[in-house]
N, C-alpha and C. Protein backbone atom coordinates (compact mmCIF):
# COMPACT_ATOMS: atom_id res chain seq x y z
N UNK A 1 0.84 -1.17 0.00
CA UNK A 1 0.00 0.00 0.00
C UNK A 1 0.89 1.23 0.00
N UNK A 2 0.46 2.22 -1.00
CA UNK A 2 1.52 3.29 -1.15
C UNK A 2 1.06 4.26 0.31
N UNK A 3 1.92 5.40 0.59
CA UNK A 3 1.78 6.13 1.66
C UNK A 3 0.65 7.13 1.35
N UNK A 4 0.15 7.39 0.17
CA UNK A 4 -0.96 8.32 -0.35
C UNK A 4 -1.93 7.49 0.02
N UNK A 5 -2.23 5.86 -0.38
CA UNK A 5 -3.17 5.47 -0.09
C UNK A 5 -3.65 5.81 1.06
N UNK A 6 -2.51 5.37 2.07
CA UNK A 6 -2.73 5.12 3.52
C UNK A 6 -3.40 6.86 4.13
N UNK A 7 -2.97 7.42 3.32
CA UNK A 7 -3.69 9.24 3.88
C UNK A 7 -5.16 9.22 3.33
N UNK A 8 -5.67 8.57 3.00
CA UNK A 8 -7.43 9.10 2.57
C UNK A 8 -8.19 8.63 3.84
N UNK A 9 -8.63 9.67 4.22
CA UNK A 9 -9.35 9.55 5.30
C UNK A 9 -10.36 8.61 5.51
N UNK A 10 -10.47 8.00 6.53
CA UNK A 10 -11.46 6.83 6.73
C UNK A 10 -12.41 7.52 7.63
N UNK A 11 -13.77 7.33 6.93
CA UNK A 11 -15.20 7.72 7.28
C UNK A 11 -15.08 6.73 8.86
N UNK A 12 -15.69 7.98 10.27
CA UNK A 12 -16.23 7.36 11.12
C UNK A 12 -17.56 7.61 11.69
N UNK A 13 -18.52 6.50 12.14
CA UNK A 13 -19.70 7.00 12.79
C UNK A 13 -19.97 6.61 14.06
N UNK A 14 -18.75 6.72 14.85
CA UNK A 14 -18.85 6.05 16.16
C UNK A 14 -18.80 4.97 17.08
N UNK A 15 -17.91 4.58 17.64
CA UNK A 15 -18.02 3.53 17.93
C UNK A 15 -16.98 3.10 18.85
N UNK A 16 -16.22 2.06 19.14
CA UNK A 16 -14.83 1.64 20.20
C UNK A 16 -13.39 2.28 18.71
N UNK A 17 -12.86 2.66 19.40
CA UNK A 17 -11.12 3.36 18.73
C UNK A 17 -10.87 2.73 17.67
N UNK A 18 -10.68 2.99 16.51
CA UNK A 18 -10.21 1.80 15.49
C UNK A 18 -8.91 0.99 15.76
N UNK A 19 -8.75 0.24 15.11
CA UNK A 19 -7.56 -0.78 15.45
C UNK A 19 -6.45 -0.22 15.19
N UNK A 20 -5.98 0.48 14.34
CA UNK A 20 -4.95 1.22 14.29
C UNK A 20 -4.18 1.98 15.64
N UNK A 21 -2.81 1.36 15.99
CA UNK A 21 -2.50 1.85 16.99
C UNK A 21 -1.42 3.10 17.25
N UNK A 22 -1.12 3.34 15.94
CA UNK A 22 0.17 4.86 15.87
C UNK A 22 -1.07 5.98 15.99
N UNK A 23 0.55 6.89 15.87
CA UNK A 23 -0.38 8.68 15.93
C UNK A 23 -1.32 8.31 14.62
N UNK A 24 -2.36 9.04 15.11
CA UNK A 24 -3.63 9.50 13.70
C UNK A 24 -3.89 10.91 13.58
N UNK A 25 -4.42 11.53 12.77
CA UNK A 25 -5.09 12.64 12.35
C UNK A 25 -6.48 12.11 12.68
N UNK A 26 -7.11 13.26 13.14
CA UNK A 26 -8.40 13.25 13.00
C UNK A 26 -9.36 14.32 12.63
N UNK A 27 -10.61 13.91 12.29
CA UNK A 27 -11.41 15.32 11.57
C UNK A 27 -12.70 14.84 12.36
N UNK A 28 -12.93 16.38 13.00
CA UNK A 28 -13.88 16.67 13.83
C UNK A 28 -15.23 16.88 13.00
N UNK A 29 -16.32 17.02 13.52
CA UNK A 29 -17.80 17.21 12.57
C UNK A 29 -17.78 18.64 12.53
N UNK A 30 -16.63 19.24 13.20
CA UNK A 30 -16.89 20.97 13.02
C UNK A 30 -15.76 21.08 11.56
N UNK A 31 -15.57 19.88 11.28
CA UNK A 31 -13.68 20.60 10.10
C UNK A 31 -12.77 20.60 10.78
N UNK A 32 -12.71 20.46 11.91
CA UNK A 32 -11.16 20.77 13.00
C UNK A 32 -10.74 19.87 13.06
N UNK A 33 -9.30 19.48 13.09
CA UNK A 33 -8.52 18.20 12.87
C UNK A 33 -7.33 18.36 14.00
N UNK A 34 -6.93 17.40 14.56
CA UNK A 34 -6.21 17.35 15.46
C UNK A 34 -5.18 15.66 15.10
N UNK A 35 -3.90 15.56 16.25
CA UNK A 35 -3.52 14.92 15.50
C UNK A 35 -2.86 13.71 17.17
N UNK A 36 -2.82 13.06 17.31
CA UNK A 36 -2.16 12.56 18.38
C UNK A 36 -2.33 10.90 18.31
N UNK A 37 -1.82 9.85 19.48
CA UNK A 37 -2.27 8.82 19.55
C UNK A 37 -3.57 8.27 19.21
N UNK A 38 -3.98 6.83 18.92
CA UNK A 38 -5.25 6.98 18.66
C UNK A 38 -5.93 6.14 19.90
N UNK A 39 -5.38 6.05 21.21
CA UNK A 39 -5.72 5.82 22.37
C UNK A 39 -6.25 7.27 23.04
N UNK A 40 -5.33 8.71 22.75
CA UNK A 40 -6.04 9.72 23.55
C UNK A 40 -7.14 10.25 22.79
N UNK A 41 -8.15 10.08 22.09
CA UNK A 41 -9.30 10.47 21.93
C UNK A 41 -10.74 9.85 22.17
N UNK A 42 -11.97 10.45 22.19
CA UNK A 42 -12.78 10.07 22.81
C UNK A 42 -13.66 9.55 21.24
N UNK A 43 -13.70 8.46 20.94
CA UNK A 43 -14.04 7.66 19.41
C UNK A 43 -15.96 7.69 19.68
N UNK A 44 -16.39 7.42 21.11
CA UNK A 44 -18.41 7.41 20.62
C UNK A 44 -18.83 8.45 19.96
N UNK A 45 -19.85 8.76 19.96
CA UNK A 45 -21.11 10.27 19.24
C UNK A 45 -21.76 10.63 20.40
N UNK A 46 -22.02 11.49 20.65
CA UNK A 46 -22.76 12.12 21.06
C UNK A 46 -23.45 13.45 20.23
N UNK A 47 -23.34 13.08 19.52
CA UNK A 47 -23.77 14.53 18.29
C UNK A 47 -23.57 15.92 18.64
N UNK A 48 -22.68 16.24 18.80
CA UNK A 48 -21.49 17.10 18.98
C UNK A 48 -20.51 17.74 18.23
N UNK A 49 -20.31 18.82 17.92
CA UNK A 49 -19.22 19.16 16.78
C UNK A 49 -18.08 18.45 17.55
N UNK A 50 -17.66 18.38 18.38
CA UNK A 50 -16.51 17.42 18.95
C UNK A 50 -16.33 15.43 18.67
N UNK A 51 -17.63 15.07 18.11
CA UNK A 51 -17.58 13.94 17.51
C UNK A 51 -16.56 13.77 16.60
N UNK A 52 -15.76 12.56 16.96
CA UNK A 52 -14.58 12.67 15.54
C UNK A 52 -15.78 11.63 14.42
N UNK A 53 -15.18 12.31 13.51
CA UNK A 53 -16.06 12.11 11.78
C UNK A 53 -15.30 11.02 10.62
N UNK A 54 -14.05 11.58 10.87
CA UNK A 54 -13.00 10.69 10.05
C UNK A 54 -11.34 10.40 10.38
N UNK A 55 -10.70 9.79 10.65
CA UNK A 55 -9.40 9.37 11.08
C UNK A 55 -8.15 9.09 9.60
N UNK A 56 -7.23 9.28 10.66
CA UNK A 56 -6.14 8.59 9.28
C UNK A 56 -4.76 8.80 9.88
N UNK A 57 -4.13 7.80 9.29
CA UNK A 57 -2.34 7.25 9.85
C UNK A 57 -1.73 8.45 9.76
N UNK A 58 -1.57 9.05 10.38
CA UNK A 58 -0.81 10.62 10.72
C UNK A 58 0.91 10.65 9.75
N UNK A 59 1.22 11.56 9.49
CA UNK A 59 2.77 11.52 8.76
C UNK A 59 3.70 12.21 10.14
N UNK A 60 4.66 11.37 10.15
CA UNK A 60 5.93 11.56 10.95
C UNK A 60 6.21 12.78 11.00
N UNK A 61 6.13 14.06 10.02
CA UNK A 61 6.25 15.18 10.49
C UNK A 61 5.47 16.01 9.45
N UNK A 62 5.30 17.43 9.78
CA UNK A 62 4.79 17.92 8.55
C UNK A 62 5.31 17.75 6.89
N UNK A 63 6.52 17.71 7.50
CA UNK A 63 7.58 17.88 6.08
C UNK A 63 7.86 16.80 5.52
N UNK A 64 6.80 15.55 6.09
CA UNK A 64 7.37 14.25 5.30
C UNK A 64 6.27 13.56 4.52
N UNK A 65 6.05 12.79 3.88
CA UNK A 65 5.13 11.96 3.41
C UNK A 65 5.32 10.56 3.55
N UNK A 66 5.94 10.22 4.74
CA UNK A 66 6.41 8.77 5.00
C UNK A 66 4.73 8.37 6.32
N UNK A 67 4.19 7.37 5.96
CA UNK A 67 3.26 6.90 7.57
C UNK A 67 3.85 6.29 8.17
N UNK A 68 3.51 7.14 9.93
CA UNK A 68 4.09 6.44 10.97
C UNK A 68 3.53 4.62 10.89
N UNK A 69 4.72 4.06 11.39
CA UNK A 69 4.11 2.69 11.49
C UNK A 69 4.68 2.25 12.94
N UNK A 70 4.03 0.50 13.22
CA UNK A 70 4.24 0.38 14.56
C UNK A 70 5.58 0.50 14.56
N UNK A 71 7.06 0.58 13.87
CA UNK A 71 8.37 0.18 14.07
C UNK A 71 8.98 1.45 14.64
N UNK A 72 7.82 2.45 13.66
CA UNK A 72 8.24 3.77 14.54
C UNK A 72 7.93 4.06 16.16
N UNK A 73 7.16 3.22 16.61
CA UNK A 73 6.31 3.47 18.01
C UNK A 73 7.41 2.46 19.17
N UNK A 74 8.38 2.90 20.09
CA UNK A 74 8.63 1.88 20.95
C UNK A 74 8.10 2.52 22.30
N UNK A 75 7.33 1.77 22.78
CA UNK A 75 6.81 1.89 24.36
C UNK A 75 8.39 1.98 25.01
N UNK A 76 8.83 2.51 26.28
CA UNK A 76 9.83 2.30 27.28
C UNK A 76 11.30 2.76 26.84
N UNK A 77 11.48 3.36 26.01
CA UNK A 77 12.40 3.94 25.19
C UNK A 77 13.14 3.91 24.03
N UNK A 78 14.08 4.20 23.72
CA UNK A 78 14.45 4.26 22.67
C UNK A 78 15.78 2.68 21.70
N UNK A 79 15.72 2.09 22.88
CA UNK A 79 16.98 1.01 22.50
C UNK A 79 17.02 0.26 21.48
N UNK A 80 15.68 0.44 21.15
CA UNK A 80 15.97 -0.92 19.49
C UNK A 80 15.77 0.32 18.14
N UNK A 81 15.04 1.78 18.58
CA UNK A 81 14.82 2.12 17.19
C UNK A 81 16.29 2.65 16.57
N UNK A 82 17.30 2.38 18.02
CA UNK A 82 18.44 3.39 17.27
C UNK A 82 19.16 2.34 16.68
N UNK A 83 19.06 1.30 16.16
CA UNK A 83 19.87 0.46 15.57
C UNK A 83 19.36 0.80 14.06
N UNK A 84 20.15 0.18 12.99
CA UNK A 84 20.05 0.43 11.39
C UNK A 84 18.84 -0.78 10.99
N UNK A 85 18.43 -1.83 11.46
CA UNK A 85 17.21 -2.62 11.81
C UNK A 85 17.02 -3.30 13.05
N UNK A 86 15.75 -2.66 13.36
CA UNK A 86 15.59 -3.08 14.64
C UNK A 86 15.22 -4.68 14.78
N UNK A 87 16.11 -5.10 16.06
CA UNK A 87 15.75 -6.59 15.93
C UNK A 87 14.40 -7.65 16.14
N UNK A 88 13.21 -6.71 15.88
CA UNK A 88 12.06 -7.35 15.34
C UNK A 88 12.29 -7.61 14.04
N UNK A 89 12.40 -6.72 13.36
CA UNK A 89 12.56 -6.69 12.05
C UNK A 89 13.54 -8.10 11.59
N UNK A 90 14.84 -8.16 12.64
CA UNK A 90 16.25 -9.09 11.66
C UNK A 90 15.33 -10.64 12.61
N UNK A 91 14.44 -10.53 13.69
CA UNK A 91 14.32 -11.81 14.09
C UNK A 91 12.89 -12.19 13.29
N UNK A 92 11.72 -11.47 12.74
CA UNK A 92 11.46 -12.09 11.71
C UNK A 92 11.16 -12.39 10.49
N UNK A 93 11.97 -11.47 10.15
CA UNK A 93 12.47 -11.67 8.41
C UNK A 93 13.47 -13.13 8.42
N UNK A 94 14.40 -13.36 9.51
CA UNK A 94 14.85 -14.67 9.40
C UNK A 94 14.09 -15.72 10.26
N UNK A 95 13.33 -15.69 10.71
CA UNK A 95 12.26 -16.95 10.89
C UNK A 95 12.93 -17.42 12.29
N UNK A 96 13.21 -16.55 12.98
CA UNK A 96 14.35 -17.17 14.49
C UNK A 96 12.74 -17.83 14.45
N UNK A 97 13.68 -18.63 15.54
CA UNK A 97 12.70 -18.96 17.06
C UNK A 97 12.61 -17.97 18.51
N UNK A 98 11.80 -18.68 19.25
CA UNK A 98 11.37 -17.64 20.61
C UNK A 98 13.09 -17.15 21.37
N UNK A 99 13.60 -18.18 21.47
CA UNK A 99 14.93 -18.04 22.61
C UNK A 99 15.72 -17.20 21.51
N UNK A 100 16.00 -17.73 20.10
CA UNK A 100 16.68 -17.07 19.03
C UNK A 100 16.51 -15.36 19.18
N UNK A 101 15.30 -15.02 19.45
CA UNK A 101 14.77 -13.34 19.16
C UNK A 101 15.42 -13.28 20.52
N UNK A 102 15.03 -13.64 21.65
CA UNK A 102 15.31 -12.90 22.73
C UNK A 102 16.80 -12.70 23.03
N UNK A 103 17.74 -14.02 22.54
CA UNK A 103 18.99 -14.07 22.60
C UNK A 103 19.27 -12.07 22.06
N UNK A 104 18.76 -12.07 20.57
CA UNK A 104 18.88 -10.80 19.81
C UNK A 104 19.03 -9.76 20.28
N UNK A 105 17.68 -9.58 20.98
CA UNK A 105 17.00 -8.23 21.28
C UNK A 105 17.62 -7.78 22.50
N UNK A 106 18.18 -8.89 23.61
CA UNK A 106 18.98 -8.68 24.88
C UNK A 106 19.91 -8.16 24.44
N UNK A 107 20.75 -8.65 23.46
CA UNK A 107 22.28 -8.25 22.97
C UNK A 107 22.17 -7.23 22.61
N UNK A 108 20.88 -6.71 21.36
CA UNK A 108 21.07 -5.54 21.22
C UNK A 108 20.61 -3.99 22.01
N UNK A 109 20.42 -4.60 23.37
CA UNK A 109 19.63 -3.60 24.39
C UNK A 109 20.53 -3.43 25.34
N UNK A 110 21.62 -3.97 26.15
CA UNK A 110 22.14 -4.62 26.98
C UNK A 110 22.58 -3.01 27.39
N UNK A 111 23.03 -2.27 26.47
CA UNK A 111 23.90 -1.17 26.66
C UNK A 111 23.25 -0.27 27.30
N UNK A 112 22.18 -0.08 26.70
CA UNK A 112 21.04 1.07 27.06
C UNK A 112 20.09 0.37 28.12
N UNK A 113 19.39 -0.81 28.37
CA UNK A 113 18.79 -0.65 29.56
C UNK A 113 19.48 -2.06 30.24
N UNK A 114 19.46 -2.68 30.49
CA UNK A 114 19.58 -3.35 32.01
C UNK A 114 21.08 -4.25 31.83
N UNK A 115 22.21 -3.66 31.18
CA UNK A 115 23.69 -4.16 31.41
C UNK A 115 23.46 -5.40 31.62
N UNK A 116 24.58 -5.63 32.66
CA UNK A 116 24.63 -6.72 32.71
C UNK A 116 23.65 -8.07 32.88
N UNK A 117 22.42 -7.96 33.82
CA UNK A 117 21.30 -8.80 33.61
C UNK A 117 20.84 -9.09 32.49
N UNK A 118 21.18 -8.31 31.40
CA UNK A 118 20.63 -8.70 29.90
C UNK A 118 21.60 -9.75 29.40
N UNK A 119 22.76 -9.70 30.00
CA UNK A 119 23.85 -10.26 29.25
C UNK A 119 23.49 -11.80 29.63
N UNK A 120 23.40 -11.78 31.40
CA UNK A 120 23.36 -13.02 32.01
C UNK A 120 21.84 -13.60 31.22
N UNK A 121 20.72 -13.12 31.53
CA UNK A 121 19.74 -13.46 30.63
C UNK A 121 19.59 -14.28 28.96
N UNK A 122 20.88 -13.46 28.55
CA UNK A 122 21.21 -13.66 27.09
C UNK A 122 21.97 -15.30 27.44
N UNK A 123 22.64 -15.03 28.27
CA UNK A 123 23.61 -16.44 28.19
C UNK A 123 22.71 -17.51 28.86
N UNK A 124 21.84 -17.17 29.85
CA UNK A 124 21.21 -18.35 30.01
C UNK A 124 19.87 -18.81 28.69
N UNK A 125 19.82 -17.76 27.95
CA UNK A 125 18.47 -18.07 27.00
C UNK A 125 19.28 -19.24 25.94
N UNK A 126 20.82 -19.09 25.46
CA UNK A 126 21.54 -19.60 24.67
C UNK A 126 21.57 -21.14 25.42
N UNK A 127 22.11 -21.05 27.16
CA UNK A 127 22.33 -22.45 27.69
C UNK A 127 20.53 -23.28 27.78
N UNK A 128 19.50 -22.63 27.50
CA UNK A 128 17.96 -22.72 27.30
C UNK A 128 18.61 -23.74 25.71
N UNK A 129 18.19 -23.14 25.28
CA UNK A 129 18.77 -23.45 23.46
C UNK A 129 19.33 -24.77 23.32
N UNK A 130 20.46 -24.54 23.59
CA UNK A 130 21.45 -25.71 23.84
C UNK A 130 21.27 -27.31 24.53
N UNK A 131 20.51 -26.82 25.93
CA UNK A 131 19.59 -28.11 26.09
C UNK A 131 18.05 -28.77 25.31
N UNK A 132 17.68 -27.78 25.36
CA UNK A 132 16.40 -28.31 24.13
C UNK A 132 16.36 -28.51 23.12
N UNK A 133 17.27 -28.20 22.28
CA UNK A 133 17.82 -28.61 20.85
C UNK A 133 18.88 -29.76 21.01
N UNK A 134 19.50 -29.77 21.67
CA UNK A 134 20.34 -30.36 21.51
C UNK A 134 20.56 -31.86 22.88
N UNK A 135 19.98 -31.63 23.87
CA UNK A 135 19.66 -32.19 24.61
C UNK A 135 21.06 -32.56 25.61
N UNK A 136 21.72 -31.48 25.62
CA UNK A 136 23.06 -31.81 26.40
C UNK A 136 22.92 -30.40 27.45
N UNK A 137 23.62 -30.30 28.16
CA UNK A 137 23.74 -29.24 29.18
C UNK A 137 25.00 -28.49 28.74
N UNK A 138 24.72 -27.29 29.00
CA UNK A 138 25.68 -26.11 28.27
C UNK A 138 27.30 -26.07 29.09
């Protein structure tokens, strides 16, 4: 889906938040548009110029035409978006397994949040690995 697609506003008439979970734009029944998470707004009717009318995947900044997506969104800070692919992305485009990703994502976090416990974590997820695949003790 091109990024133009993703900007045509989607008709709303009320109801629970749409599924979409990045920043959105929204358009009020007065024309007024606002732009934020799509958890902080109030999605029922009450027939209200404050009723939102229509929604849509918000752009990363004014000056861009790229849509935010979830890769852009990390809850708890910043440690995986500053890598060149974040290791959701390298664990499943290559098809890891569960211990495989976490081995990843520890290694590549270790620096920025919890040092050394990530490391020990990391090494026991590998000695995890090692016995269940392989059925020997690390």
């Amino acid at each position: 889906m091109s990024n133009e697609s993703q900007r045509e506003w989607n008709l709303w008439s009320g109801a629970e938040k749409p599924p979409y979970m990045g920043m959105i734009e929204i358009k009020f029944r007065d024309g007024a548009t606002d732009r934020g998470q799509s958890s902080f707004f109030r999605w029922d009717h009450n027939n209200s110029i404050g009723d939102i009318v229509a929604w849509r995947p918000a752009l990363r900044s004014v000056d861009s035409d790229k849509v935010e997506t979830a890769l852009d969104t990390q809850i708890g800070g910043e440690h995986y978006k500053k890598h060149a692919i974040q290791p959701v992305e390298f664990i499943t485009k290559n098809a890891l397994g569960f211990l495989e990703g976490c081995v990843i994502k520890r290694i590549c976090r270790y620096e920025d949040k919890n040092g050394l416990e990530d490391l020990k974590k990391a090494k026991h997820e590998i000695d995890l690995l090692i016995e269940l695949k392989y059925g020997c003790q690390a």
